[in-house]
Protein backbone atom coordinates (compact mmCIF):
# COMPACT_ATOMS: atom_id res chain seq x y z
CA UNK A 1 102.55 87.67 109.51
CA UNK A 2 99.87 89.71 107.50
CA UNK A 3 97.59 87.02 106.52
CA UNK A 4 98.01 86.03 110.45
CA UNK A 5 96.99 89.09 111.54
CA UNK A 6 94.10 89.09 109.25
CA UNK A 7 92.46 85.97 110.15
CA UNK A 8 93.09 86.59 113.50
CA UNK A 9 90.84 90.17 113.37
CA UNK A 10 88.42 88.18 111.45
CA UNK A 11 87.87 85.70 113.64
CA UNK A 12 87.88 88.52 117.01
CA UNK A 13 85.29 89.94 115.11
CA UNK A 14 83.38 86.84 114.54
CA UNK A 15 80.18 87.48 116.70
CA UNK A 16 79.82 91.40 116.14
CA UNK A 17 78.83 92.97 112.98
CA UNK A 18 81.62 94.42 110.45
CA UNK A 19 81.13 98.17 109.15
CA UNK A 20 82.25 100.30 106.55
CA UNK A 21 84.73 102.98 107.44
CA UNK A 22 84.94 106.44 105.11
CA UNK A 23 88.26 106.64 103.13
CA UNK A 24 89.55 109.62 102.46
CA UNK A 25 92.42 109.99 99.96
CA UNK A 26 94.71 113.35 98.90
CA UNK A 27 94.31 113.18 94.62
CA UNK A 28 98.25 112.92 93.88
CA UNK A 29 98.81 109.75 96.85
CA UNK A 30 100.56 107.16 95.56
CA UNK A 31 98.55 104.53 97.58
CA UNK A 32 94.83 104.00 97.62
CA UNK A 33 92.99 102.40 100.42
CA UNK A 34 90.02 99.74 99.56
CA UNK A 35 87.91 97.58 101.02
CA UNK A 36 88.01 99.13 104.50
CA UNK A 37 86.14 97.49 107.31
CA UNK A 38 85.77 98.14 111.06
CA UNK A 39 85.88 94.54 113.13
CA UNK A 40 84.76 94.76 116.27
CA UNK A 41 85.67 92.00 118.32
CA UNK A 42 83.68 91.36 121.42
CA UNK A 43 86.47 92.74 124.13
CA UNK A 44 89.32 94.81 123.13
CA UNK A 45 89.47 97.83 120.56
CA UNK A 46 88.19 97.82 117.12
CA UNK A 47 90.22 96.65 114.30
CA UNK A 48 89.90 98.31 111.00
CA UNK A 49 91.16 95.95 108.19
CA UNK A 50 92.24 97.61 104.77
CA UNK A 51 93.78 97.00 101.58
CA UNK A 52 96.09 99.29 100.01
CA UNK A 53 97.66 99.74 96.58
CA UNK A 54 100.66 101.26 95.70
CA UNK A 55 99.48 103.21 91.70
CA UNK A 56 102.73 103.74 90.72
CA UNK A 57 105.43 101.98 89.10
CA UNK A 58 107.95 102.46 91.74
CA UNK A 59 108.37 100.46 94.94
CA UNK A 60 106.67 102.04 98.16
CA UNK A 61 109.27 101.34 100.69
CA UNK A 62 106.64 102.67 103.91
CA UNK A 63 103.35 104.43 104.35
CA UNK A 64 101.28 105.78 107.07
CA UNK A 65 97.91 105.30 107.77
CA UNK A 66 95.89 107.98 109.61
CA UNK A 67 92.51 107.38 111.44
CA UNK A 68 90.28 109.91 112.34
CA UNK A 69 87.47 109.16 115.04
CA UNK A 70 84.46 111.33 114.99
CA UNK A 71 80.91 111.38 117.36
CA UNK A 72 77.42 111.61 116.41
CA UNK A 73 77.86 115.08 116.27
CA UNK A 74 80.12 115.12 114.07
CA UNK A 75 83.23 116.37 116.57
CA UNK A 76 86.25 114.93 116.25
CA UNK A 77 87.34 113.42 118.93
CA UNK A 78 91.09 111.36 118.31
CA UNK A 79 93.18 110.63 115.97
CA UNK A 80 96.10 107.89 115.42
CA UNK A 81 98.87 107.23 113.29
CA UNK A 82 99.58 103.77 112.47
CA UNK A 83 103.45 103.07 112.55
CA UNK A 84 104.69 102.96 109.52
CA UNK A 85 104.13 100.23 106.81
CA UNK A 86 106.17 98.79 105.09
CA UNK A 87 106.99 97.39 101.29
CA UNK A 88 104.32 97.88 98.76
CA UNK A 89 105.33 96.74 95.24
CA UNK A 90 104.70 98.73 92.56
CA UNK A 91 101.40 98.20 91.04
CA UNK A 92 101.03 95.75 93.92
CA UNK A 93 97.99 95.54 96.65
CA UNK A 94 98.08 94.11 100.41
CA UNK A 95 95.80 93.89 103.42
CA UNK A 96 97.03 95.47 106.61
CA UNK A 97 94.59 96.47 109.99
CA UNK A 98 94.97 99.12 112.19
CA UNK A 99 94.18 98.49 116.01
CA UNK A 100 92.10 101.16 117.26
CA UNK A 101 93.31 101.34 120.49
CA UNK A 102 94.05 105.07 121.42
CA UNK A 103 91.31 106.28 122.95
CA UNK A 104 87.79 104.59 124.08
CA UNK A 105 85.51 104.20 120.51
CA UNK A 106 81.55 104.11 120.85
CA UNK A 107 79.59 101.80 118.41
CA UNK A 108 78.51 104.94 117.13
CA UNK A 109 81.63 106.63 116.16
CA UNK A 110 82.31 107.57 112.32
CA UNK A 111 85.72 106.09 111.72
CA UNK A 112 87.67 107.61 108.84
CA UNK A 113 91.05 106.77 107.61
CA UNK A 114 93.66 107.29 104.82
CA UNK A 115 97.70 107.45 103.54
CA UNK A 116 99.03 110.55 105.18
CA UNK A 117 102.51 109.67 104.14
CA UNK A 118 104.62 107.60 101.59
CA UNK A 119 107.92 107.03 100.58
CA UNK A 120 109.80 105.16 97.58
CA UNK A 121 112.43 103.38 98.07
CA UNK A 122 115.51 104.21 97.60
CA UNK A 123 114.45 108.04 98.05
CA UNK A 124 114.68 110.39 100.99
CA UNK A 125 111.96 112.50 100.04
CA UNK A 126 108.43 111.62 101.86
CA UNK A 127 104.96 112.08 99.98
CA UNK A 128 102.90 114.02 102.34
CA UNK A 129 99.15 114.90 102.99
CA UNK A 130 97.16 116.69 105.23
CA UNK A 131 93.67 114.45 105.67
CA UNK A 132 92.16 115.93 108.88
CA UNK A 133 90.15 118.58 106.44
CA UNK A 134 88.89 116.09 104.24
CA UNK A 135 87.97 113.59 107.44
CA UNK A 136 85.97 116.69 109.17
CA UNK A 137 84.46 117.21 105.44
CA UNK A 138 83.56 113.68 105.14
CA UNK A 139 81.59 113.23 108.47
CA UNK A 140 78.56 116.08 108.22
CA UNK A 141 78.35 117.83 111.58
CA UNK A 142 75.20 117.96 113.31
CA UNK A 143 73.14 121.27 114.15
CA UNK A 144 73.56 122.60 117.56
C-alpha cells in the first residue's frame, strides 16, 4: 500500500516540478523526517512525500506528522495533522506522503512539516512536541 501510494504521487506529479519542503524536528523526537518533497500534481492538492526514521531501538507503534502552510509574507495560514502512522521498526526508515488537502495552497506557499507525536509500542505514554514555533522560526517573515 505504501510503495502504491508512492508511485502513484510520483506519477500525479509527473508534469509539474517537485520542491523541497523545510523540516523541522524537536531535538529529543524519536523519528526524523528526510528527503521531503512537495509533488504537485496537475489537479488536486499537493502531495508532500517523506521518509521517516524511527532513531531508537524500540518499535514506533504510530506517529504524527504536522504540516504547517505559510504565505509570502511569511503568515501562517493552515495547518494539518496527518492521521496517525503507523509501525516504524526500530532503527528502521519508510516513505509515507501527506495529501495537502485542507485548505487551498498557492505555488508560492512555504510548506513546513515534522513528527509532532510518537508512541512505542507496547507503551501508553505519547512523545510529544510543539513545532508551530519552530515552523514560524523557519519561514522569515516579511517587513510590513
Amino acid at each position: 500500500m505504501l510503495i502504491l501510494s508512492f508511485v502513484a504521487s510520483l506519477l500525479l506529479a509527473a508534469d509539474r516540478p517537485a520542491r523541497p519542503a523545510l523540516v523541522v524536528q524537536a531535538p529529543d523526537s524519536p523519528v526524523r523526517m528526510a528527503h521531503v518533497t512537495v509533488l504537485t500534481p496537475p489537479d488536486g492538492p499537493p502531495v508532500v512525500l517523506y521518509e521517516a526514521t524511527n532513531v531508537t531501538d524500540e518499535a514506533i507503534d504510530q506517529f504524527t506528522v504536522m504540516a504547517f502552510v505559510f504565505n509570502t509574507d511569511g503568515d501562517l495560514k493552515a495547518r494539518q495533522v496527518a492521521p496517525a502512522r503507523r509501525t516504524l521498526d526500530a532503527r528502521g526508515s519508510k516513505y509515507s506522503t501527506l495529501v495537502l488537502d485542507g485548505s487551498p495552497i498557492d505555488p508560492t506557499d512555504a510548506i513546513v512539516i515534522g513528527v509532532n507525536q510518537a508512541q512505542r509500542v507496547n507503551s501508553e505514554v505519547w512523545w510529544r512536541a510543539d513545532l508551530q514555533a519552530a515552523a514560524e522560526t523557519a519561514v522569515p517573515r516579511k517587513k510590513r
